[in-house]
Each structure stands twice: as structure tokens, then as C-alpha cells.
N, C-alpha and C. Protein backbone atom coordinates (compact mmCIF):
# COMPACT_ATOMS: atom_id res chain seq x y z
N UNK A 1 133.61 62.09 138.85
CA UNK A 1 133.09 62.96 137.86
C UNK A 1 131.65 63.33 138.21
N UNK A 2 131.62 64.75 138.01
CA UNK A 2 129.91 64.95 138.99
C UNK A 2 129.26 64.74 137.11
N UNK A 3 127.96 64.57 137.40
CA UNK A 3 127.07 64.18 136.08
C UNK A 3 126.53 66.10 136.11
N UNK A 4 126.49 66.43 134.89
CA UNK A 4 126.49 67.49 134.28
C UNK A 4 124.88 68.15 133.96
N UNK A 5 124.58 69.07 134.47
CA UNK A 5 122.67 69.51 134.48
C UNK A 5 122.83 70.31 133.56
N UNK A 6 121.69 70.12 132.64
CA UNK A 6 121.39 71.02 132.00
C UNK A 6 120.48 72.26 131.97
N UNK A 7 120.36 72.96 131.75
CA UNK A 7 119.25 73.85 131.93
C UNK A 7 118.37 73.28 131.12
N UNK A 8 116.91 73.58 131.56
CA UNK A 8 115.85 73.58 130.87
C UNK A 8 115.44 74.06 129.76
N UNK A 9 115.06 73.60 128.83
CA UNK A 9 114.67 74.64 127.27
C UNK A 9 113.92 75.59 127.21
N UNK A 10 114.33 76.67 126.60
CA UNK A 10 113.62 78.12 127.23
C UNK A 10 112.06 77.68 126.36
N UNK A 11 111.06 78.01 126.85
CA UNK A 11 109.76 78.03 126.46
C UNK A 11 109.20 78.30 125.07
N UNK A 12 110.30 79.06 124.72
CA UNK A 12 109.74 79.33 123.47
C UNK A 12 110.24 77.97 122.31
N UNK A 13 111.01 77.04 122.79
CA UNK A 13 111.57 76.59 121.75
C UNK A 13 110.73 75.14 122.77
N UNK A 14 110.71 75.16 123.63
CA UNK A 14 110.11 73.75 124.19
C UNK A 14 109.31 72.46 123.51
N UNK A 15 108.11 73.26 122.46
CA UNK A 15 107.43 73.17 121.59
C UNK A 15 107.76 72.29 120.52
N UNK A 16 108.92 73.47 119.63
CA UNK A 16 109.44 72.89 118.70
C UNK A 16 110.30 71.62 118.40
N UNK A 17 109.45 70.77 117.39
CA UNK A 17 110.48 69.42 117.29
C UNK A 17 112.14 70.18 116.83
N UNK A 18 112.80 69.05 117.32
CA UNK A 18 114.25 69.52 117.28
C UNK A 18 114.90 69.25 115.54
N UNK A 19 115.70 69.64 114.92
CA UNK A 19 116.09 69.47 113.64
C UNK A 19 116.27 67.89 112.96
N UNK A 20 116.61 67.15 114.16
CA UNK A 20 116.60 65.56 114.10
C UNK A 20 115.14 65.30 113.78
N UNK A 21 113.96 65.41 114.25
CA UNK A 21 112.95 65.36 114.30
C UNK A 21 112.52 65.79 113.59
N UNK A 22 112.72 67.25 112.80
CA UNK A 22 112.19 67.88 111.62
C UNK A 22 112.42 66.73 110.02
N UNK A 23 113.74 66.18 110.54
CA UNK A 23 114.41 65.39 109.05
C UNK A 23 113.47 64.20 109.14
N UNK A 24 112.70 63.67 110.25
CA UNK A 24 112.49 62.67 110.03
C UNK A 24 111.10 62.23 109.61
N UNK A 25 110.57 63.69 109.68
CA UNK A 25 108.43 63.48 109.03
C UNK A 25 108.79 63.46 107.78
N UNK A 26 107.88 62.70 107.12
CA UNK A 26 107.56 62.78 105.51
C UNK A 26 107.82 64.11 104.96
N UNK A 27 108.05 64.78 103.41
CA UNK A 27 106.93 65.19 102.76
C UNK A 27 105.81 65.03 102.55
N UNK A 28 105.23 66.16 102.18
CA UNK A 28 103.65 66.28 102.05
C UNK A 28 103.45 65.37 100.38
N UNK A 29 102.67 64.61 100.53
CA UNK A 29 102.66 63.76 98.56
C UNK A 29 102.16 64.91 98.15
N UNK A 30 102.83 64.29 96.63
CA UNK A 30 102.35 65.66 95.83
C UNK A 30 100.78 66.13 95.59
N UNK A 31 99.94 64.96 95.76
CA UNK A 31 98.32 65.60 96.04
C UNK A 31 98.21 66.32 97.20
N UNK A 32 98.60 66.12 97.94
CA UNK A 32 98.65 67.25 99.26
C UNK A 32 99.31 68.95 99.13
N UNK A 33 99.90 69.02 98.30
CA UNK A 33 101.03 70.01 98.26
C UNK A 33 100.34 70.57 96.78
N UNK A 34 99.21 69.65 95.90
CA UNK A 34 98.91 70.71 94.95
C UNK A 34 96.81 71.12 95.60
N UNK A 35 96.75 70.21 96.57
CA UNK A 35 95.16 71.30 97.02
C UNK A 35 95.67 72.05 98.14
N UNK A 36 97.02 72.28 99.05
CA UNK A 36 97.09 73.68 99.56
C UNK A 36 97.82 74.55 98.83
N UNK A 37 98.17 74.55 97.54
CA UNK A 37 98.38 75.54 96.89
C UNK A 37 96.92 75.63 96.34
N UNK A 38 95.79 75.15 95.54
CA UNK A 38 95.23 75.11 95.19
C UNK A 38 94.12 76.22 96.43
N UNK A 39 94.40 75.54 97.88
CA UNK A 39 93.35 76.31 98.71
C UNK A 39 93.95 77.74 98.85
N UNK A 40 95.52 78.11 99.07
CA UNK A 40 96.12 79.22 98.64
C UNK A 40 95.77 79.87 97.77
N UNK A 41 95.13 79.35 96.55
CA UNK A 41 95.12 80.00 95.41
C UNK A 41 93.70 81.04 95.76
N UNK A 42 92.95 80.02 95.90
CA UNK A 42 91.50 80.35 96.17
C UNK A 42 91.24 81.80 97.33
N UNK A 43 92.01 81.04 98.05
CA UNK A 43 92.22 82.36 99.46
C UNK A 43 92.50 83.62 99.12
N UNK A 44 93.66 83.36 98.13
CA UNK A 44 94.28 84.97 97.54
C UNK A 44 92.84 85.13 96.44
N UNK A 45 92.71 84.58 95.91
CA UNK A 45 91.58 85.11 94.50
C UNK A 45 89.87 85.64 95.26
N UNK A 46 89.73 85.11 96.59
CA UNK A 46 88.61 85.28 97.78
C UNK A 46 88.62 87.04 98.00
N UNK A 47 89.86 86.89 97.99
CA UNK A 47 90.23 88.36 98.92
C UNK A 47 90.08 89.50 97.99
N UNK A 48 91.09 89.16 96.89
CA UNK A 48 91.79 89.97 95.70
C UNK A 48 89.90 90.34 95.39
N UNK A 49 88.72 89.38 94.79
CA UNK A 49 87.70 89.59 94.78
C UNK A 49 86.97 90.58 95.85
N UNK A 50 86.78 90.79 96.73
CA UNK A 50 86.63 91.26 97.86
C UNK A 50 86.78 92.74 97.38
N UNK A 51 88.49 92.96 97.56
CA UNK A 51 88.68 94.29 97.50
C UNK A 51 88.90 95.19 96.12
N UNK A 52 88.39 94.31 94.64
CA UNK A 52 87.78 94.95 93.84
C UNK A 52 86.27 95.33 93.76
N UNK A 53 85.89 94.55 94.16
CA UNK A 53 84.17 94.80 94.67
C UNK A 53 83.72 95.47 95.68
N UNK A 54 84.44 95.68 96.67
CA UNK A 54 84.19 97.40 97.38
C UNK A 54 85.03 98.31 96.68
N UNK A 55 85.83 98.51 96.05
CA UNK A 55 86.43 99.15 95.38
C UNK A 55 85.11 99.50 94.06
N UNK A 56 84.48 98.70 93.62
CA UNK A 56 83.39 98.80 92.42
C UNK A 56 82.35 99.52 92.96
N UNK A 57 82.21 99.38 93.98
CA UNK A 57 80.89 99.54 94.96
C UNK A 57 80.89 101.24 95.53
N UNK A 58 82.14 101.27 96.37
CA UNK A 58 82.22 102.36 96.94
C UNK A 58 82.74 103.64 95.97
N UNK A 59 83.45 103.21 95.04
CA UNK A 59 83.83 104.73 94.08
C UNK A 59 82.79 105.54 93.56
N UNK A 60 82.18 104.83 93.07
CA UNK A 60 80.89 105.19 92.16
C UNK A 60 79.73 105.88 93.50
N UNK A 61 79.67 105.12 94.39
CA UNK A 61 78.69 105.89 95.40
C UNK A 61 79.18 106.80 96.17
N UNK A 62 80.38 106.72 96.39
CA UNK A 62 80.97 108.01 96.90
C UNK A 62 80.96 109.48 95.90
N UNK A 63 81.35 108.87 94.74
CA UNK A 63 81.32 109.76 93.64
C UNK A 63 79.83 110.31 93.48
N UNK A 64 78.74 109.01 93.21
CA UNK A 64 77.46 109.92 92.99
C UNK A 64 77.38 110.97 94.06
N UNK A 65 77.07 110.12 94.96
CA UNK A 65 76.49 111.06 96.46
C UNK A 65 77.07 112.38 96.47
N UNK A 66 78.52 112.47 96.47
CA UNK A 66 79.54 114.25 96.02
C UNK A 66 78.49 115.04 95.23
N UNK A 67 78.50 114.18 93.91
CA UNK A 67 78.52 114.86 92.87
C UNK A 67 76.83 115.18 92.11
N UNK A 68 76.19 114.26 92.63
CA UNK A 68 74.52 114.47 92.61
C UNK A 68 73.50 114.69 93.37
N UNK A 69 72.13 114.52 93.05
CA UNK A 69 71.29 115.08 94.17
C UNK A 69 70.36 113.97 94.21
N UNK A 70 70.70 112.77 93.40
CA UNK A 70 70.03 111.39 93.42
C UNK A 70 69.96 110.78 94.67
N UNK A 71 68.62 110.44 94.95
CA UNK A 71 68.66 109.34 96.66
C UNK A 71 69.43 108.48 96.65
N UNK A 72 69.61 108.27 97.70
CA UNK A 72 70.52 107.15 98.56
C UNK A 72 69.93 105.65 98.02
N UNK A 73 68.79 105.54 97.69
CA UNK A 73 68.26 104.25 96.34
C UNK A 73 68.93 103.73 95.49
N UNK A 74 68.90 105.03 94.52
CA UNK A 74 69.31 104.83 93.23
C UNK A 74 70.76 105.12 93.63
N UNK A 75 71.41 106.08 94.48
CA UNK A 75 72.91 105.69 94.08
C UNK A 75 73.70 104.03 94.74
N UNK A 76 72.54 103.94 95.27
CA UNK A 76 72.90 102.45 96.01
C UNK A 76 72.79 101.26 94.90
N UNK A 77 71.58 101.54 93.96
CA UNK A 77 71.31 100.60 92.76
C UNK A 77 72.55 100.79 91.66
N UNK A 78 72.78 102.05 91.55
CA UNK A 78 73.86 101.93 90.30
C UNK A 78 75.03 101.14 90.95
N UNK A 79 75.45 101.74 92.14
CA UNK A 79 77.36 101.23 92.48
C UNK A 79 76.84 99.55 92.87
N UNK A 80 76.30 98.73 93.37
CA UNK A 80 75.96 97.67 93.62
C UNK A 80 75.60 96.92 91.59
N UNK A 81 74.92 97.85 91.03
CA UNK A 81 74.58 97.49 89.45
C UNK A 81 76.39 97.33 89.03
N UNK A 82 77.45 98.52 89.06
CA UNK A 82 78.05 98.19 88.50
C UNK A 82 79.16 97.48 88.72
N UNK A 83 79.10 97.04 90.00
CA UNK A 83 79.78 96.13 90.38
C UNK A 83 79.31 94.36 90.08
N UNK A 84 78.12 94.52 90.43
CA UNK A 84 76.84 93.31 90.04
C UNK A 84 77.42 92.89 88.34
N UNK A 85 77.62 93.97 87.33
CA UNK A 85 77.39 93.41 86.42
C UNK A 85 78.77 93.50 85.91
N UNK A 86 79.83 93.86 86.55
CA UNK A 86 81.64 93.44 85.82
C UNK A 86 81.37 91.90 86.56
N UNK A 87 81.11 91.88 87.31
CA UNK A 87 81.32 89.86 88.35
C UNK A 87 80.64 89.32 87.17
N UNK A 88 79.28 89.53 86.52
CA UNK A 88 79.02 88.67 85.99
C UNK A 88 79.53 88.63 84.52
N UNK A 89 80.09 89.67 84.30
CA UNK A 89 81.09 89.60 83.10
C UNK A 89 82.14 88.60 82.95
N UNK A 90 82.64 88.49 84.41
CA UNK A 90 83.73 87.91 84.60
C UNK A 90 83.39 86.67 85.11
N UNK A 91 83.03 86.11 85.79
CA UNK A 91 81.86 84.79 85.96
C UNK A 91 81.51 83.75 84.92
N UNK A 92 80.50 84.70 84.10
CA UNK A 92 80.26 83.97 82.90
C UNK A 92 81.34 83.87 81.71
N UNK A 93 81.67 84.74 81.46
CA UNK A 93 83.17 84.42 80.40
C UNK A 93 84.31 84.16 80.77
N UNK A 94 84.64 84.44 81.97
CA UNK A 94 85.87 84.11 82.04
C UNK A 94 86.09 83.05 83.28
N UNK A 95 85.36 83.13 84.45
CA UNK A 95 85.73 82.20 85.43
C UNK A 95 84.57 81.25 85.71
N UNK A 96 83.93 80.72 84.56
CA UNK A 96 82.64 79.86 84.22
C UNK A 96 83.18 78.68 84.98
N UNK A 97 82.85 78.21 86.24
CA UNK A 97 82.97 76.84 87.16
C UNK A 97 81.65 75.91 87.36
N UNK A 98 81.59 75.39 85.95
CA UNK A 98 80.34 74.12 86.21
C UNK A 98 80.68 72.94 85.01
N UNK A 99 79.96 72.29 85.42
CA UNK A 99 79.86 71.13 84.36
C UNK A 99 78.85 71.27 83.37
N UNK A 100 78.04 72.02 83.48
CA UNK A 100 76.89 72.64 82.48
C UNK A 100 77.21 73.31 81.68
N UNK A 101 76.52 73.59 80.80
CA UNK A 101 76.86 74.34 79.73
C UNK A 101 76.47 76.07 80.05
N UNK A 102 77.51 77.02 79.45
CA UNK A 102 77.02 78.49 79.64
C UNK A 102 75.58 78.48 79.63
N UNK A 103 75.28 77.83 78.21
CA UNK A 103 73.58 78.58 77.72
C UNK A 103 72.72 77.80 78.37
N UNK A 104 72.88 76.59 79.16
CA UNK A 104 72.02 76.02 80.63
C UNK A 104 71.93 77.02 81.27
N UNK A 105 72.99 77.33 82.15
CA UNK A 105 73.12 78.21 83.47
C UNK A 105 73.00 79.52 83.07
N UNK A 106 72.66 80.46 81.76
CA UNK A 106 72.37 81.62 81.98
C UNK A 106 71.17 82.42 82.38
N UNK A 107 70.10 81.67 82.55
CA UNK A 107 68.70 82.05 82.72
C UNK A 107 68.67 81.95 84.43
N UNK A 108 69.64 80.35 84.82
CA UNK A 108 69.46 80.94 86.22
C UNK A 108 70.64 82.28 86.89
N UNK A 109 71.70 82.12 86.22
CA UNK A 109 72.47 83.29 86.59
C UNK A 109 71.80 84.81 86.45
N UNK A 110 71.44 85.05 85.15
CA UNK A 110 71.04 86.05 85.12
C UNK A 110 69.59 86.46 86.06
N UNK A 111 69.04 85.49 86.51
CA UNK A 111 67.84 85.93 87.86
C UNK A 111 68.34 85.94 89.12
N UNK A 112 69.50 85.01 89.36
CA UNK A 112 70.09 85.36 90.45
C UNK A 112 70.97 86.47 90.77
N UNK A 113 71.53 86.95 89.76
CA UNK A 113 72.17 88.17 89.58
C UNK A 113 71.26 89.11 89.54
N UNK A 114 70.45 89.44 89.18
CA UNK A 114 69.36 90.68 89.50
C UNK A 114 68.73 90.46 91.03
N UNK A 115 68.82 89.29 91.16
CA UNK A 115 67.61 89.09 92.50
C UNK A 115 68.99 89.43 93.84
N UNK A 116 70.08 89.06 93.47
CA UNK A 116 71.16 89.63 94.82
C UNK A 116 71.11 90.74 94.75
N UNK A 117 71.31 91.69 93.30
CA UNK A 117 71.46 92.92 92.91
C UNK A 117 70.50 93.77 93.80
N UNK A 118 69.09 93.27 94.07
CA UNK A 118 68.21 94.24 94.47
C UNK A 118 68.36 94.10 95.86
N UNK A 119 68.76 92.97 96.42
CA UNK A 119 68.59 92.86 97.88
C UNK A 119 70.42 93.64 98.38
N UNK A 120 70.78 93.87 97.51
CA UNK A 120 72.41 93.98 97.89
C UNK A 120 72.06 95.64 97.91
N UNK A 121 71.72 95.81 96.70
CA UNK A 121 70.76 97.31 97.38
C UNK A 121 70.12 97.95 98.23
N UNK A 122 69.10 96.87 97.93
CA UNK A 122 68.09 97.64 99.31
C UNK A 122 68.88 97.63 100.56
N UNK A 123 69.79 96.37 101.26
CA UNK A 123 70.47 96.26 102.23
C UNK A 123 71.38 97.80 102.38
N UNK A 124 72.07 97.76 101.50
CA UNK A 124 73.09 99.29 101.43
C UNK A 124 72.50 100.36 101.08
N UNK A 125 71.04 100.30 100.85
CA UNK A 125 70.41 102.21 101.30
C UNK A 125 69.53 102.00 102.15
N UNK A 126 69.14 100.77 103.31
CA UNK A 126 68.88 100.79 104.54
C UNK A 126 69.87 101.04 105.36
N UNK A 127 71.35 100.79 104.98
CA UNK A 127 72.19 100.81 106.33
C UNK A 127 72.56 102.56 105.58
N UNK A 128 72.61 102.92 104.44
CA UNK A 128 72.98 104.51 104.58
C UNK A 128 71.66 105.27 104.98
N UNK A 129 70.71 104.54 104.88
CA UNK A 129 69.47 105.56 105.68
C UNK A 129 69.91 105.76 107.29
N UNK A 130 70.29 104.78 107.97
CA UNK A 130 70.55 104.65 108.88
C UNK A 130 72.03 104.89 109.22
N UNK A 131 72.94 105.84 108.52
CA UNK A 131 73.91 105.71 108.34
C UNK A 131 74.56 106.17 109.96
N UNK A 132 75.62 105.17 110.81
CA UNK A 132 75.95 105.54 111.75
C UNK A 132 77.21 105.59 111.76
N UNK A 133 77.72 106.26 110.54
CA UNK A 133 79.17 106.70 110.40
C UNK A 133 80.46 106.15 111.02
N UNK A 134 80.35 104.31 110.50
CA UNK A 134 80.69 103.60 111.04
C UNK A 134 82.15 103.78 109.62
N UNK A 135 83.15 103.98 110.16
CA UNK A 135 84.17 103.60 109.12
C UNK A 135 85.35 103.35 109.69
N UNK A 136 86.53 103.23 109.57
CA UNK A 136 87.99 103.19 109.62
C UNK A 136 88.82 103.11 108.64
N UNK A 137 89.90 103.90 108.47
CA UNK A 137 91.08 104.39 108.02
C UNK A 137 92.48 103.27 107.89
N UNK A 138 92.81 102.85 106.61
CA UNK A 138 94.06 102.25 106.52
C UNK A 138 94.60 103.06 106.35
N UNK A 139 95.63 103.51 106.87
CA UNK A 139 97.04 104.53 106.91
C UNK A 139 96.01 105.46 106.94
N UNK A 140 96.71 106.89 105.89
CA UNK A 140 96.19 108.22 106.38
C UNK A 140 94.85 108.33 105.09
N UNK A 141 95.16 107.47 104.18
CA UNK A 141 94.37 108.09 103.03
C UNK A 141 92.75 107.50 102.53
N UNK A 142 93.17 106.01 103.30
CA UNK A 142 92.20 104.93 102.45
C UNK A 142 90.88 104.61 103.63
N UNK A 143 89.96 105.63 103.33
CA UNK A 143 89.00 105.13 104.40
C UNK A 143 87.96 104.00 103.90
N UNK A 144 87.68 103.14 104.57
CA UNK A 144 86.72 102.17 104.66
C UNK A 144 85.16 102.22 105.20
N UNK A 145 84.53 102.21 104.41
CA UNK A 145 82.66 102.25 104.81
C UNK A 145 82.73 101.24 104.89
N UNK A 146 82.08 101.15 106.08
CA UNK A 146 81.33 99.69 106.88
C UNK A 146 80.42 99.30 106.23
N UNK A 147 79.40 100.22 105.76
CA UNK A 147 77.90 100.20 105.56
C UNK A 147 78.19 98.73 104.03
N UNK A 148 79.03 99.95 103.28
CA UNK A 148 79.56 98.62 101.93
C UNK A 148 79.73 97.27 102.53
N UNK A 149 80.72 97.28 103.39
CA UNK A 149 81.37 96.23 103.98
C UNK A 149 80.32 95.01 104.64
N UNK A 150 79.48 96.33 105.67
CA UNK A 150 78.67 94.67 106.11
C UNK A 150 77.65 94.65 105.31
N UNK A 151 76.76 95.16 103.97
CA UNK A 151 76.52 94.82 103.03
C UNK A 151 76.95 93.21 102.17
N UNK A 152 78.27 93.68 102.16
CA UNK A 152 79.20 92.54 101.48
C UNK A 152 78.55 91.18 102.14
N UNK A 153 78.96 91.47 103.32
CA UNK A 153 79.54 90.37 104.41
C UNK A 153 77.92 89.68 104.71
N UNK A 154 76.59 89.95 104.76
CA UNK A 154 75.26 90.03 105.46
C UNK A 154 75.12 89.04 104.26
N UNK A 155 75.57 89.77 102.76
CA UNK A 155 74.79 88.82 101.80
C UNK A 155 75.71 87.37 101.04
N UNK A 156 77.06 87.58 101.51
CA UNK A 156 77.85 86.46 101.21
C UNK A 156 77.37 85.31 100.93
N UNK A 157 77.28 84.73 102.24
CA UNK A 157 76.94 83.13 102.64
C UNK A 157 75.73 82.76 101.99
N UNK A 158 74.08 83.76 101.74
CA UNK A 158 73.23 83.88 101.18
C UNK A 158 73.71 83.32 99.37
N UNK A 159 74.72 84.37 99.44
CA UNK A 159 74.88 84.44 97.55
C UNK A 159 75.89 83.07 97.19
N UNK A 160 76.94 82.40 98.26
CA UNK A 160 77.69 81.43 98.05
C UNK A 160 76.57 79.83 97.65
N UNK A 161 75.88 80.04 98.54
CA UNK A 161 74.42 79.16 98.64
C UNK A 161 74.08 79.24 96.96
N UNK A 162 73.31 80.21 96.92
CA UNK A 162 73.05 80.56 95.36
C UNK A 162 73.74 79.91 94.31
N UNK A 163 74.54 80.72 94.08
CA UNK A 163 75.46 80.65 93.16
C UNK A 163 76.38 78.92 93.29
N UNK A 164 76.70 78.21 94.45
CA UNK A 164 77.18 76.75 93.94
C UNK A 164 76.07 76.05 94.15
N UNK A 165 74.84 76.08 94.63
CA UNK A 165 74.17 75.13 94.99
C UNK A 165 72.41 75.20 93.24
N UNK A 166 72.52 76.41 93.17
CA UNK A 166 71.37 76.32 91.98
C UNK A 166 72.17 77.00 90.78
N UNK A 167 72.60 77.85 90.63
CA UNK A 167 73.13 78.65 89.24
C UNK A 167 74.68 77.90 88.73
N UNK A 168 75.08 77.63 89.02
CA UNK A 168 76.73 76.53 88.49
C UNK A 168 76.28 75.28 89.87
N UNK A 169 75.55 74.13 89.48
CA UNK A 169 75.63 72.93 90.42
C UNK A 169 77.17 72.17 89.59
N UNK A 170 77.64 71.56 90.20
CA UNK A 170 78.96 70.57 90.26
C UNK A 170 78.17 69.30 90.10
N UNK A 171 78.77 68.49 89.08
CA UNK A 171 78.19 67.13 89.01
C UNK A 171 78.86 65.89 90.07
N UNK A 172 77.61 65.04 90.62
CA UNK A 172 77.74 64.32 91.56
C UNK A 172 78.45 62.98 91.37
């Protein structure tokens, strides 16, 4: 009887533990399985945030700029204002994350919220002073300004700082 060769496992599957092997790892315990839904959660609510806030940002300044003869300042102060001030609508009443009390943390929220407000400004009518008609197109209809975008993105990490480390601290 000749002994029987097998072929080699094609590459793509080489990798993968085999179904024997799949049956035989644990489940994840249920504390494991409720902070990556929990980090899931966060991820989607990161984003979903994101693209109402250029959405807040860019309508209104697209709209002024069309439709008025106001500088690139002030239409930068309102769409950044009215986006600035639905978050903190929604922040303070509704997605309040501290161990402090509202009427603690509103004196520093409300200075930190004006004090991003102006720099989130000035940042987005320096980059439209300088505007280098930086954008791209999802499908045919939905164009994207950068200028908003790396606005967003420049003052993030700045405002994440802020906002968990002095205006909502977490108790130790």
C-alpha cells in the first residue's frame, strides 16, 4: 500500500485554526463581551458625532458664504457657534459623564466651550483665508471640505484633554 500525500493547504486557509480548534477556545466571559460592545458602542456614537458636527458646521457656512456678504470670521464664528452650542446642549443635559454635579462643572464647561469655540474659529477662517480648495466627493452629490475637517481633527485631541481631564474629571 503506497502511503497517500496530501497536498498542501492553500494559503489562504493555512492561517486559519481548523473547526476542531475553533470548538475548543473559550468564550469571551461576559465582562469581556459587555466592554467590546460597550467600546462598539462608543466607536459608533465617535463617528455618528463626527458627522453631525460637520454636518452643523458646514451647512450653515456654506449657506452663509452663498447667501451673504459677511467675512469669512464671522461666518466661521456662527457655523462653529452653532454647532459649539447644540454639543453643549446635548453634553450638559443629556450625555452629562461625571461624578460631579451639573452646577459644579458648568462654569468650567461653559469657558471651555467658548474658549474651543474661538480657537475652532479662528483655525477655520485661517484655513478658508488660505483656502486651497482641498475637498473630495462621496458618490456624485456629497462633497466634503477639508478645511472643516482638519479643523475638526487639529482641535480634537486638544478638546478630548479638556473636556475629560478639567471640565467632567472621573473620580479616582
Amino acid at each position: 500500500m503506497e502511503p497517500s500525500i496530501q497536498p498542501p493547504a492553500p494559503a489562504l486557509w493555512a492561517d486559519t485554526p481548523s473547526s476542531e480548534a475553533r470548538e475548543e477556545q473559550p468564550a469571551p466571559s461576559p465582562d469581556e463581551a459587555v466592554r467590546q460592545q460597550a467600546l462598539r458602542s462608543r466607536i459608533f456614537w465617535f463617528l455618528a458625532g463626527a458627522a453631525v458636527n460637520y454636518l452643523f458646521i458646514a451647512t450653515p457656512f456654506k449657506y452663509l458664504r452663498t447667501h451673504t456678504g459677511l467675512s469669512l470670521s464671522i461666518i466661521s464664528a456662527c457655523s462653529v457657534g452653532i454647532s459649539s452650542t447644540f454639543f453643549f446642549g446635548w453634553n450638559y443635559f443629556i450625555n452629562f459623564r461625571s461624578d460631579s454635579r451639573r452646577r459644579d462643572a458648568l462654569a468650567r464647561y461653559v469657558v471651555a466651550v467658548v474658549f474651543l469655540w474661538l480657537l475652532s474659529s479662528a483655525m477655520l477662517s485661517a484655513l478658508k483665508h488660505f483656502d486651497f480648495h482641498f475637498a473630495f466627493t462621496l458618490g456624485r452629490r456629497f462633497p466634503i471640505d477639508l478645511d472643516i475637517v482638519a479643523t475638526q481633527f487639529f482641535i480634537a485631541g486638544f478638546k478630548f484633554l479638556v473636556y475629560h481631564r478639567w471640565v467632567f474629571p472621573l473620580s479616582k
